[in-house]
C-alpha atoms as a PDB file:
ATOM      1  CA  UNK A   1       6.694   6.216 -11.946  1.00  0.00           C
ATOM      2  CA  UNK A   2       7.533   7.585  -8.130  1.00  0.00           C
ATOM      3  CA  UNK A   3       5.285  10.191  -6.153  1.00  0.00           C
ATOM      4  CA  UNK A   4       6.876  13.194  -4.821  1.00  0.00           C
ATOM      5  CA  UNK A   5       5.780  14.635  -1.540  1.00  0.00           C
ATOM      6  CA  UNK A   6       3.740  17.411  -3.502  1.00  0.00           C
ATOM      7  CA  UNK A   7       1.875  14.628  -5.216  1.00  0.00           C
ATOM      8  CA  UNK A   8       3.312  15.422  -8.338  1.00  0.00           C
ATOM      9  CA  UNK A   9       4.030  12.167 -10.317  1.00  0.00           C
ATOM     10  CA  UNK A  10       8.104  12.198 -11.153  1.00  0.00           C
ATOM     11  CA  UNK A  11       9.262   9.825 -14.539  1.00  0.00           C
ATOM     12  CA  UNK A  12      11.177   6.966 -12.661  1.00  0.00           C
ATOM     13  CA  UNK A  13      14.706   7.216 -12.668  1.00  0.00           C
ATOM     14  CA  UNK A  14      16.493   4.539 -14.794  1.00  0.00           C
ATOM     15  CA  UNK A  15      19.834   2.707 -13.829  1.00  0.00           C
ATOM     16  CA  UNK A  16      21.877   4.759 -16.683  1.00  0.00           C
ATOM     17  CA  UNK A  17      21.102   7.547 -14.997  1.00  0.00           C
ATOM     18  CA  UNK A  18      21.773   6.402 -11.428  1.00  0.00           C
ATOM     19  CA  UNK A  19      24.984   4.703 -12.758  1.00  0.00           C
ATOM     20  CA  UNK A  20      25.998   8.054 -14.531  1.00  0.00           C
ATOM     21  CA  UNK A  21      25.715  10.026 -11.366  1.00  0.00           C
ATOM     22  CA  UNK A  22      26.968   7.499  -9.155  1.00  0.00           C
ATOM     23  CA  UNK A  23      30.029   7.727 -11.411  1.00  0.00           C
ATOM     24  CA  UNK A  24      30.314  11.334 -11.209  1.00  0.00           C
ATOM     25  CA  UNK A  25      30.016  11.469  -7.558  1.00  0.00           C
ATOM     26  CA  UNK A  26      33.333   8.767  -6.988  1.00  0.00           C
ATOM     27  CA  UNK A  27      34.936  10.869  -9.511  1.00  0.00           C
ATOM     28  CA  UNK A  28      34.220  14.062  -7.783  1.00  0.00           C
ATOM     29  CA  UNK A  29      35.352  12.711  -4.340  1.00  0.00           C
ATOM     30  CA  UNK A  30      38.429  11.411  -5.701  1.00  0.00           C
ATOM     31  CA  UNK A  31      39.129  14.963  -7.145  1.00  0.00           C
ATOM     32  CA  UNK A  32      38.579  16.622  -3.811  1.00  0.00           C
ATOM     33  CA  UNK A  33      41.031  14.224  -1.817  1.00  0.00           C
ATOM     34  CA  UNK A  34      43.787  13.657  -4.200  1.00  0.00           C
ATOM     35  CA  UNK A  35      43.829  17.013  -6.295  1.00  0.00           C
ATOM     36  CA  UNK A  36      42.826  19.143  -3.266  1.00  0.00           C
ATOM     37  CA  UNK A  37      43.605  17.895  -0.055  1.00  0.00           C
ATOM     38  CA  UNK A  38      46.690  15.508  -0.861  1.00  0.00           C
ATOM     39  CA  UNK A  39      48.301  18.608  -2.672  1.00  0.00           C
ATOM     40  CA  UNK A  40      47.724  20.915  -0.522  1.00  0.00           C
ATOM     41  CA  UNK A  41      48.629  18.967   2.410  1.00  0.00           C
ATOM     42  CA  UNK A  42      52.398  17.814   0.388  1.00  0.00           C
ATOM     43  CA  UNK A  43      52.201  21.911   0.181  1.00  0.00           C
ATOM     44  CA  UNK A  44      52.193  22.573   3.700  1.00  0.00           C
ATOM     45  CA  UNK A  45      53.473  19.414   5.230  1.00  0.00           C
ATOM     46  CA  UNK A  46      55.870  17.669   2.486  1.00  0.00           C
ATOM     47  CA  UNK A  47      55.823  14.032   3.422  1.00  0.00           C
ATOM     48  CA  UNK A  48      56.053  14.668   7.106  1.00  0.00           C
ATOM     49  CA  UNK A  49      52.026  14.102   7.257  1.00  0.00           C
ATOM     50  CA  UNK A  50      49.682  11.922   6.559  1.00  0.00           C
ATOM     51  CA  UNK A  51      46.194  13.537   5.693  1.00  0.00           C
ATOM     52  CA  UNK A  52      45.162  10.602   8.702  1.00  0.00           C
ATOM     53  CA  UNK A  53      47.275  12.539  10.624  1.00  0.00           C
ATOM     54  CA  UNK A  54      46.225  15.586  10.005  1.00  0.00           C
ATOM     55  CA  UNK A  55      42.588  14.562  10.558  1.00  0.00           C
ATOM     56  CA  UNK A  56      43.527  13.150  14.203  1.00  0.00           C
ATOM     57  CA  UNK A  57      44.717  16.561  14.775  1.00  0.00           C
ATOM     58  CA  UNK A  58      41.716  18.451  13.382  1.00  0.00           C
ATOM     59  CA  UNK A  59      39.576  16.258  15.459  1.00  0.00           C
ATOM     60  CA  UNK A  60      41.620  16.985  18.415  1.00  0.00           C
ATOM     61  CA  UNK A  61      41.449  21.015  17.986  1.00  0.00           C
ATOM     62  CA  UNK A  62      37.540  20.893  17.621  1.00  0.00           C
ATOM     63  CA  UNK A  63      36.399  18.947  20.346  1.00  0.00           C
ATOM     64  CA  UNK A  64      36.755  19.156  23.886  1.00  0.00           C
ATOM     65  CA  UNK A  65      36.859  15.222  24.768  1.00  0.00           C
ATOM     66  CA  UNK A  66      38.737  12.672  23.161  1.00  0.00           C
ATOM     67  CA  UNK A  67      38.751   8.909  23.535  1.00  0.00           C
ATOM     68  CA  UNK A  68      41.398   6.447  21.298  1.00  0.00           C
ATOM     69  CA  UNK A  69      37.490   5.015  20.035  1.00  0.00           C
ATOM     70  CA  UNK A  70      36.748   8.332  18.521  1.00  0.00           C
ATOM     71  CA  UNK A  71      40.011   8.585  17.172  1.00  0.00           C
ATOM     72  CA  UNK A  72      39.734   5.276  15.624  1.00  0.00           C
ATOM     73  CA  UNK A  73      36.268   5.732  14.603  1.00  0.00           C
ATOM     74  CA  UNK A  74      37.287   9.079  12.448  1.00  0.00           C
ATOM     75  CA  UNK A  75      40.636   7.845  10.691  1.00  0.00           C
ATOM     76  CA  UNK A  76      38.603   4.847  10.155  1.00  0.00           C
ATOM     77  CA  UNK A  77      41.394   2.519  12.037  1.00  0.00           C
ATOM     78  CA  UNK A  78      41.372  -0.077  14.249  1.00  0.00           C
ATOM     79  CA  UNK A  79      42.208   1.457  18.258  1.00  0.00           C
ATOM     80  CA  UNK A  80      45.536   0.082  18.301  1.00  0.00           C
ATOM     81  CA  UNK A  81      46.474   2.087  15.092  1.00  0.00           C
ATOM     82  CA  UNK A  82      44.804   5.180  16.485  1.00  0.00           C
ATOM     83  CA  UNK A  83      46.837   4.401  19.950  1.00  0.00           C
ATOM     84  CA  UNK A  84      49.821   4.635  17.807  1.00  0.00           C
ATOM     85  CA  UNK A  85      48.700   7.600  15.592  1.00  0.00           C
ATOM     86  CA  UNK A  86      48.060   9.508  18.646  1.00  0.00           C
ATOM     87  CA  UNK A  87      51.943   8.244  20.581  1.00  0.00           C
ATOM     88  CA  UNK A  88      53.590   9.389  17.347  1.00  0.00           C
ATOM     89  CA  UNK A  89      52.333  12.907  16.774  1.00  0.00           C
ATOM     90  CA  UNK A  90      52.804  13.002  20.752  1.00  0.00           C
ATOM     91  CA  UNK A  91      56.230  12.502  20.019  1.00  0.00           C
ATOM     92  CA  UNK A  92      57.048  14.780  17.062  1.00  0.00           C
ATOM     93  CA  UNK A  93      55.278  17.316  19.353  1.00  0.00           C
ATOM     94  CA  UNK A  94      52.433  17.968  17.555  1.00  0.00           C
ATOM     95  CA  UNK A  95      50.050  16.795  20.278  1.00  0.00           C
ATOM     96  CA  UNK A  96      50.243  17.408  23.570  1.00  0.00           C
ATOM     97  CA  UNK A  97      48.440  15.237  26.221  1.00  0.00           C
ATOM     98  CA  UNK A  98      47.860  16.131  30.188  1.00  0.00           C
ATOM     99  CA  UNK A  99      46.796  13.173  32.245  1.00  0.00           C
ATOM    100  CA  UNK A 100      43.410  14.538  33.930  1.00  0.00           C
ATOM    101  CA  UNK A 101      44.175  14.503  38.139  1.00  0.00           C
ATOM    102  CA  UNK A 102      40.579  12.568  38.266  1.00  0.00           C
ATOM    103  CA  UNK A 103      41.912   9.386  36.438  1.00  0.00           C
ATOM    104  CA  UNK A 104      45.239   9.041  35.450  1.00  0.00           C
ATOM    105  CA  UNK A 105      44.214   6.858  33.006  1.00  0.00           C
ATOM    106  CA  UNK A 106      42.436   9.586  31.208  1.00  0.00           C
ATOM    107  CA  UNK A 107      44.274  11.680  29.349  1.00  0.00           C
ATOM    108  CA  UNK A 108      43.364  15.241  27.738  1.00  0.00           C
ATOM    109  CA  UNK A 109      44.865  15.831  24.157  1.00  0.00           C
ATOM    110  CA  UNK A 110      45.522  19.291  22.651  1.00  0.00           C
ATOM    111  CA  UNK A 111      47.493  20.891  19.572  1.00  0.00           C
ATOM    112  CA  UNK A 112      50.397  22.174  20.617  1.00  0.00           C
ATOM    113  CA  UNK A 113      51.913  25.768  18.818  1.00  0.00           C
ATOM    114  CA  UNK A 114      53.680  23.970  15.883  1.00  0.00           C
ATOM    115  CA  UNK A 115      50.478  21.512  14.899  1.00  0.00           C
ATOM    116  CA  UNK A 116      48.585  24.958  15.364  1.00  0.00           C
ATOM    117  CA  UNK A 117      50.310  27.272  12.955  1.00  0.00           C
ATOM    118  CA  UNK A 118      50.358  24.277  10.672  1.00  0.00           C
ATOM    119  CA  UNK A 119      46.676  23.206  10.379  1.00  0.00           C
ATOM    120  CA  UNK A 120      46.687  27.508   9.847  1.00  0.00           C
ATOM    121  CA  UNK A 121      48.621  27.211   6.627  1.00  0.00           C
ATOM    122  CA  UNK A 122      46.767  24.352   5.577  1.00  0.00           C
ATOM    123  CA  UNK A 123      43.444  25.689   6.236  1.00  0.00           C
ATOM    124  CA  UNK A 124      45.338  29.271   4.226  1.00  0.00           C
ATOM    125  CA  UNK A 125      46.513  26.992   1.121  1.00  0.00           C
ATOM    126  CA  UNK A 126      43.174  24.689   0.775  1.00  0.00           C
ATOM    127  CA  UNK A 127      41.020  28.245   0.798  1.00  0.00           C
ATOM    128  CA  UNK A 128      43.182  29.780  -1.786  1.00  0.00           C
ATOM    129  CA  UNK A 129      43.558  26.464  -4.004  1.00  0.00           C
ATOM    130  CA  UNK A 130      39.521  26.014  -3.849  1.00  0.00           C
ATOM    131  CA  UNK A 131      38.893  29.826  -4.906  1.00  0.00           C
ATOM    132  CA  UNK A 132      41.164  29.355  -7.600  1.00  0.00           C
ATOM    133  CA  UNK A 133      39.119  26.731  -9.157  1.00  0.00           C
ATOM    134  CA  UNK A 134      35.656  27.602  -8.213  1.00  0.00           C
ATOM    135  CA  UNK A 135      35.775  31.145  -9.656  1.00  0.00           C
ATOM    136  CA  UNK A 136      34.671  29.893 -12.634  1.00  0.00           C
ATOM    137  CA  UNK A 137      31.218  29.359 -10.879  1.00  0.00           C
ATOM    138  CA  UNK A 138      28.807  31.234  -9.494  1.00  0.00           C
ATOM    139  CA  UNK A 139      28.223  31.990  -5.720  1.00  0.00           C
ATOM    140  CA  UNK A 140      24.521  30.768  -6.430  1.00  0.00           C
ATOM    141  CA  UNK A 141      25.455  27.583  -8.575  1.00  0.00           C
ATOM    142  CA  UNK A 142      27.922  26.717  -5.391  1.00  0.00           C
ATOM    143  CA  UNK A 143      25.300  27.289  -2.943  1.00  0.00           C
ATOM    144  CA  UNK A 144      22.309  24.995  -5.127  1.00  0.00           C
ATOM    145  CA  UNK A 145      25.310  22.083  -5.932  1.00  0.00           C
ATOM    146  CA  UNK A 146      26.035  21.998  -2.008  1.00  0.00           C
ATOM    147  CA  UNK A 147      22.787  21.934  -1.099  1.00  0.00           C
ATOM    148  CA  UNK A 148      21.515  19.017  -3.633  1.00  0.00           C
ATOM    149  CA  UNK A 149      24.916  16.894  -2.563  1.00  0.00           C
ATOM    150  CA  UNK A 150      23.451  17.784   0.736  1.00  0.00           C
ATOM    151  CA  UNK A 151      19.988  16.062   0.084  1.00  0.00           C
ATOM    152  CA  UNK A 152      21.585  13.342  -1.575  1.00  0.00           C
ATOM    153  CA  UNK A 153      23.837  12.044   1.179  1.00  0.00           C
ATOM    154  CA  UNK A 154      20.809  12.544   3.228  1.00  0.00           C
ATOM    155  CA  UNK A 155      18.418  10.237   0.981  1.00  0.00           C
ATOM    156  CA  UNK A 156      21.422   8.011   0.698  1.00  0.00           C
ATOM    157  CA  UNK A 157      21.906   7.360   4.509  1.00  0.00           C
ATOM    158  CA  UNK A 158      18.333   7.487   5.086  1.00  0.00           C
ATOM    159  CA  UNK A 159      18.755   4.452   3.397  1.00  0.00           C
ATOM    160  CA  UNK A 160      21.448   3.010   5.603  1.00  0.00           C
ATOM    161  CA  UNK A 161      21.101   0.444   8.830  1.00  0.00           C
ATOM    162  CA  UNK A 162      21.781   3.209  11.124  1.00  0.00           C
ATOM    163  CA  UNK A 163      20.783   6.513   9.879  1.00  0.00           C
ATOM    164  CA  UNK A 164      20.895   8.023  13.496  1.00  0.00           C
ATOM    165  CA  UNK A 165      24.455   6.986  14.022  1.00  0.00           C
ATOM    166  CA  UNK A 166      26.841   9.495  15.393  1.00  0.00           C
ATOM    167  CA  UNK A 167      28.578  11.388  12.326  1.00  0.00           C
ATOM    168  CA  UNK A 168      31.760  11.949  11.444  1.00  0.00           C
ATOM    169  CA  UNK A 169      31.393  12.045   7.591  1.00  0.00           C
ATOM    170  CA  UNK A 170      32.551  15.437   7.285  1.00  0.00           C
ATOM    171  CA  UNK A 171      35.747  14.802   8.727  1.00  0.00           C
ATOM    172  CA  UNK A 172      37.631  18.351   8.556  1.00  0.00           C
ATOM    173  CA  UNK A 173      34.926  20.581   7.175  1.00  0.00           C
ATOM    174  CA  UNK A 174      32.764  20.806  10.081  1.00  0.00           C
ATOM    175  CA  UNK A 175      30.069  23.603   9.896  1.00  0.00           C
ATOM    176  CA  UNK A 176      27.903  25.015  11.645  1.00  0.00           C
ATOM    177  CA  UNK A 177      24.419  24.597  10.469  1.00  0.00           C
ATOM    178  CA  UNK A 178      25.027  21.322   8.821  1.00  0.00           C
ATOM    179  CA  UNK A 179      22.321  20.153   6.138  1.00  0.00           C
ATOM    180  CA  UNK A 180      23.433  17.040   6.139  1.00  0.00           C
ATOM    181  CA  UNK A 181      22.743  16.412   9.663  1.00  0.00           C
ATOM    182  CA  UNK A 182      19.053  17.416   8.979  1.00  0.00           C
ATOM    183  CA  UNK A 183      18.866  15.454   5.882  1.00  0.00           C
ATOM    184  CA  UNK A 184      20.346  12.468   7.415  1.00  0.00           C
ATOM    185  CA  UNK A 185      19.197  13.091  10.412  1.00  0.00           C
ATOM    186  CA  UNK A 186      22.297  12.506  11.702  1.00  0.00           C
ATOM    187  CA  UNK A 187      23.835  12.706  15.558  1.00  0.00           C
ATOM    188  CA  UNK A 188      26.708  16.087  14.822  1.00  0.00           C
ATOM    189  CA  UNK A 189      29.798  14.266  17.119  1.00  0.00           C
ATOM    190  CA  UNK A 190      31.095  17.808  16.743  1.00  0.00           C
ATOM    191  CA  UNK A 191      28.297  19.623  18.144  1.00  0.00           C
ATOM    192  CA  UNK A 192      28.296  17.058  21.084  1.00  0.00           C
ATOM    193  CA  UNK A 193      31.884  17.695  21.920  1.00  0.00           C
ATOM    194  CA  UNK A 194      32.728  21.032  20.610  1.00  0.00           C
ATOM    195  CA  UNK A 195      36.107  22.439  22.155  1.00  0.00           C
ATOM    196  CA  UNK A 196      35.812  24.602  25.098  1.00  0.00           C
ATOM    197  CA  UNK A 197      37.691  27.602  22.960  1.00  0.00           C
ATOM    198  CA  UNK A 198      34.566  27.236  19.782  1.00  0.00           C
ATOM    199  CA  UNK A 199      31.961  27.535  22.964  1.00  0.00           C
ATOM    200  CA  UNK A 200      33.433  30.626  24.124  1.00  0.00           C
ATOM    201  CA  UNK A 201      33.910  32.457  20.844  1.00  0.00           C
ATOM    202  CA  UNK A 202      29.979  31.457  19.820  1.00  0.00           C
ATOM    203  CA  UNK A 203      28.976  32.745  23.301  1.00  0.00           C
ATOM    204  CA  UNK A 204      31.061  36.051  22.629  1.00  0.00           C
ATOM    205  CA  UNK A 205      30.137  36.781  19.326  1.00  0.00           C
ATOM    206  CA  UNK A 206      27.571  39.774  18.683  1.00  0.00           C
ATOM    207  CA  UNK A 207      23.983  38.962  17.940  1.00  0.00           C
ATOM    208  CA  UNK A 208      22.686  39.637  14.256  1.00  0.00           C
END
């Protein structure tokens, strides 16, 4: 039997159970990138774009510094792939990158119109896809489901050899509060680097 917090004795879980959900969680992952994602990326992008890609670019628009080790780090590829990610969307013009006058060995990265307008349709056909299938559900069960996931990633990493590590685990659905990064207590590499245009629209924006 395990304790909760509250002192209220909870049955122990059994390893049917932990195998069941464990099995439902793979599944539901696998739905999101392949049915989701993948689709709605082929949508947008045909074969022209890998969802790596298009991750390298998201990463770019929401952060104001950029190093080929962060790269790397969130397509989960070694530094000379991510070197060569970066060079090849350089060259089909869908990044831009400005050598900083400080060190030319530095070099800023930004989206340029065309990798702008596209990550717009994408984020346009992934909203309307998702509605589409979640309107069979409530606004509060979609709320209480994110939440628990929430908890459970937490309790998960929690459980991990370095829970404080900087996070990247939401890849391109950055928000802003996260609960996982309370749950997991987790270091946001978005909110240490957020891009100079998400700091001025949060300082614009009226108070509630």
């Amino acid at each position: 039997m395990a304790t909760a917090d509250s002192g209220i004795v909870q049955p122990a879980i059994s390893a049917e159970l932990s195998n069941e959900f464990l099995s439902s969680a793979r599944v539901f992952a696998w739905s999101v990138r392949e049915v989701i994602e993948r689709t709605v990326l082929r949508m947008v992008a045909g074969n022209s774009l890998t969802f790596a890609q298009l991750k390298l670019l998201y990463l770019v628009a929401h952060t104001d510094t950029l190093n080929i080790g962060d790269a790397a780090a969130f397509m989960g590829v070694s530094a000379a792939a991510a070197s060569k990610a970066v060079d090849k969307l350089v060259r089909r013009r869908l990044l831009r990158r400005t050598e900083t006058q400080a060190d030319r060995r530095i070099s800023h990265l930004s989206l340029t119109e065309t990798s702008r307008k596209l990550m717009e349709a994408y984020k346009a056909a992934r909203d309307q896809m998702a509605n589409d299938i979640f309107s069979q559900f409530s606004a509060d069960e979609l709320r209480r489901t994110s939440e628990v996931l929430d908890r459970l990633a937490g309790a998960i990493v929690a459980n991990s050899d370095k829970p404080n590590s900087i996070c990247l685990q939401c890849e391109i659905y950055y928000r802003e509060p996260c609960r996982f990064r309370e749950f997991g207590q987790r270091n946001c590499f978005y909110e240490r680097h957020q891009s100079e245009e998400q700091a001025v629209t949060r300082t614009d924006a009226p108070n509630k």
